[in-house]
C-alpha atoms as a PDB file:
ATOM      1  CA  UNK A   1     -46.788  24.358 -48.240  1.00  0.00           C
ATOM      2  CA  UNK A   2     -43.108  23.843 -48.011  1.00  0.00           C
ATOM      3  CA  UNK A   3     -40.923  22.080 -50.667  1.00  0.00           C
ATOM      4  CA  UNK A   4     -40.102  19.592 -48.062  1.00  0.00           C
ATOM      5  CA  UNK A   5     -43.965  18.692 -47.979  1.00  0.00           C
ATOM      6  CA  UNK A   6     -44.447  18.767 -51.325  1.00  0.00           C
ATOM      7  CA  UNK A   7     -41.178  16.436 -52.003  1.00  0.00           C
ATOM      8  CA  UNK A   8     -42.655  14.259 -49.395  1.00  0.00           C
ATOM      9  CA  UNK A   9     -46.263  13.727 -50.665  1.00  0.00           C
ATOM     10  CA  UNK A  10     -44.543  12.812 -54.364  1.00  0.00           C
ATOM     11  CA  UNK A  11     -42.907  10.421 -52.268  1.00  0.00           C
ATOM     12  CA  UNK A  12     -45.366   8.833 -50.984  1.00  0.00           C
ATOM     13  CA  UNK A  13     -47.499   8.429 -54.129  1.00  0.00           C
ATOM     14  CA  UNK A  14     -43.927   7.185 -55.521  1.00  0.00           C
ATOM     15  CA  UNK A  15     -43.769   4.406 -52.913  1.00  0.00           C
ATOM     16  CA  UNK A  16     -47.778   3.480 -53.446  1.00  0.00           C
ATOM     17  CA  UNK A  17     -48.047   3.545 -57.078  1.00  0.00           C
ATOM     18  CA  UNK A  18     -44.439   2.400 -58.490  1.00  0.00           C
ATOM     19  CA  UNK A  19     -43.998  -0.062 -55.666  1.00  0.00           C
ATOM     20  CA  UNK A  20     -46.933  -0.732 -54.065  1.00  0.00           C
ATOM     21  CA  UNK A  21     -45.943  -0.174 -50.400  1.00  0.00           C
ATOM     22  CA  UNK A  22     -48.566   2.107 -48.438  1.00  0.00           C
ATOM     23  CA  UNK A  23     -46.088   4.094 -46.017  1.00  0.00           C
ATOM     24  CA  UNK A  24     -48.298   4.761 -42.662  1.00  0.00           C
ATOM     25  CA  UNK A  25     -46.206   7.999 -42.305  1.00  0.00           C
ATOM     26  CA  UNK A  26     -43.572  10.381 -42.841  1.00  0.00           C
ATOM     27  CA  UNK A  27     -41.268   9.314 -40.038  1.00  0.00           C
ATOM     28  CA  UNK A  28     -42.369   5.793 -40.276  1.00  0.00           C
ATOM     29  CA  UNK A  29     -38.829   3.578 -40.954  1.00  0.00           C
ATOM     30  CA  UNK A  30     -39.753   1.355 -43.746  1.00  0.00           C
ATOM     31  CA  UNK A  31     -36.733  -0.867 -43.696  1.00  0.00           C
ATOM     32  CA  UNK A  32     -37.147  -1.632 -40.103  1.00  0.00           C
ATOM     33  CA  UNK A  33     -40.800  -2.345 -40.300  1.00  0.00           C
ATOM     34  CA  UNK A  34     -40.317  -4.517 -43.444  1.00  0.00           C
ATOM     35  CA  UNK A  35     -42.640  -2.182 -45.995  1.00  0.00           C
ATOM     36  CA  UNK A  36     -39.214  -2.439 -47.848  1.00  0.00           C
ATOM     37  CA  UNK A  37     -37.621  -5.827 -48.747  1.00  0.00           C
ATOM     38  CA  UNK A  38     -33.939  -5.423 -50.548  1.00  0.00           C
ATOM     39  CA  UNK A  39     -36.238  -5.723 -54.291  1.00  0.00           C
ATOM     40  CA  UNK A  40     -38.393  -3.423 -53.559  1.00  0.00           C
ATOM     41  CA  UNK A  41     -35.640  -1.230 -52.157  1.00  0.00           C
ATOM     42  CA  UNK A  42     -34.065  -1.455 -55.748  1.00  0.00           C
ATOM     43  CA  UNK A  43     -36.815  -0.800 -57.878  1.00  0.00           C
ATOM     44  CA  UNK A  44     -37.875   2.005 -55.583  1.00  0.00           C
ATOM     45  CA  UNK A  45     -34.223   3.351 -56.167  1.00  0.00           C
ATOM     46  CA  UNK A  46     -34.981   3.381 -59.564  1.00  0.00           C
ATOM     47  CA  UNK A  47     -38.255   5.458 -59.562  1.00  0.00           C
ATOM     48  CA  UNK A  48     -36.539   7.707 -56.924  1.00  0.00           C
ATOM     49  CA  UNK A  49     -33.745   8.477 -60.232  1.00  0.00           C
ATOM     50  CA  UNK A  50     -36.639   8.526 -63.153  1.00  0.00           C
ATOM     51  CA  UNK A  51     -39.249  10.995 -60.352  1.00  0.00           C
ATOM     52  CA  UNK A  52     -37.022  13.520 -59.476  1.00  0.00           C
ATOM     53  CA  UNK A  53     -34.456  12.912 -62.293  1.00  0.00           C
ATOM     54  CA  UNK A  54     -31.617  12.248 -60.259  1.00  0.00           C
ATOM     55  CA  UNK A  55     -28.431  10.229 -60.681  1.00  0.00           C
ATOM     56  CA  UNK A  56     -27.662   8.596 -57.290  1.00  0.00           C
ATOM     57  CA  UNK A  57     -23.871   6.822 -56.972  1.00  0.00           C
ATOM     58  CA  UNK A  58     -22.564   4.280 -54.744  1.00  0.00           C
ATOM     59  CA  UNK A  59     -21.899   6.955 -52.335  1.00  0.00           C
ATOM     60  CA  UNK A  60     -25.019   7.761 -51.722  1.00  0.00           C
ATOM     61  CA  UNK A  61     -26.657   4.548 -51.088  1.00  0.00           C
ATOM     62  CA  UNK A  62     -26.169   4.948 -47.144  1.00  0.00           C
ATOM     63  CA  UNK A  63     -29.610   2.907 -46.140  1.00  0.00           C
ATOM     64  CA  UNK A  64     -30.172   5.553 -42.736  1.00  0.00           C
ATOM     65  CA  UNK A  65     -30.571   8.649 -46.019  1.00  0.00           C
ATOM     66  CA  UNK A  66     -33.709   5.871 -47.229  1.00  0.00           C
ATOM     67  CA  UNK A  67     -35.507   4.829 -43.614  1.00  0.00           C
ATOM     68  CA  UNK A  68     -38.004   7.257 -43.658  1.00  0.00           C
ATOM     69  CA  UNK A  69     -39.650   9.391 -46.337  1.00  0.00           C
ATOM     70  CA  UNK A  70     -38.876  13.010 -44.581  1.00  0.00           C
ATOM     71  CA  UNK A  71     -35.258  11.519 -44.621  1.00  0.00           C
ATOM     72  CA  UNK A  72     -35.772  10.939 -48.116  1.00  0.00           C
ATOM     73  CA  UNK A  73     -37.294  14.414 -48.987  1.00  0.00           C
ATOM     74  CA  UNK A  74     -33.945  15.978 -47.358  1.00  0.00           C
ATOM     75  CA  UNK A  75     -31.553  14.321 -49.416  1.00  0.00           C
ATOM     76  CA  UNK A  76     -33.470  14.568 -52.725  1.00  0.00           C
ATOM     77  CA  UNK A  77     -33.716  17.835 -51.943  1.00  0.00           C
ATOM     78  CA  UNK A  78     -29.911  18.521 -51.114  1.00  0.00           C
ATOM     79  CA  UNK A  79     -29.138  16.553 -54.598  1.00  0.00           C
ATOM     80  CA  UNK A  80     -31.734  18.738 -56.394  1.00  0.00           C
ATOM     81  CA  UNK A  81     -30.598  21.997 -54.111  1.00  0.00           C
ATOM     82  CA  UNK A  82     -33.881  22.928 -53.237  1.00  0.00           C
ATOM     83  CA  UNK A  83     -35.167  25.010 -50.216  1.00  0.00           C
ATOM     84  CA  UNK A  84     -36.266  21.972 -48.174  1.00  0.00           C
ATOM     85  CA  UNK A  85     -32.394  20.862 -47.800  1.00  0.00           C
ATOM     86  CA  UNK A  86     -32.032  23.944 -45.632  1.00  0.00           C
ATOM     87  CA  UNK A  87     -34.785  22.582 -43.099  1.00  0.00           C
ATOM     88  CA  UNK A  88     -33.047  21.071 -40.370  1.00  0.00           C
ATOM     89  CA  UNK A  89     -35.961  20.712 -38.311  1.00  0.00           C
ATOM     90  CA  UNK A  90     -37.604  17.917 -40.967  1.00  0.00           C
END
């Protein structure tokens, strides 16, 4: 299993048992489908920092880096510097 995939699956148990939003998939864009109002977007923002321990700034709070939870996975992985931000087929 790739990093990628495993930074992906926390994801997804981030998004169903911190926020309660059930994420039909991967690529699915959760701001465009509504699974993400701008509250939930916050307090997800805030498990996203305490989960994977990063610090995110104003900077990196472009919304098209938080559509989708591979998109996700490839920027928590390029603020961690983990293999999986070196997959630019995700």
């Amino acid at each position: 299993m790739s990093d990628s995939t495993e930074v992906e699956r926390q994801l997804v148990r981030l998004f169903a048992e911190k926020v309660n939003v059930e994420v039909p998939s991967v690529e699915a864009d959760v701001i465009d489908t509504a699974l993400v109002d701008s509250l939930t977007f916050v307090e997800f923002l805030a498990q996203l920092e305490a989960g994977f321990g990063v610090h995110l700034s104003l900077d990196d709070l472009e919304i098209d880096r938080f559509r989708t939870i591979s998109r996700i996975a490839r920027f928590i992985a390029a603020k961690t510097g983990t293999a999986a931000a070196a997959d630019p087929g995700r």
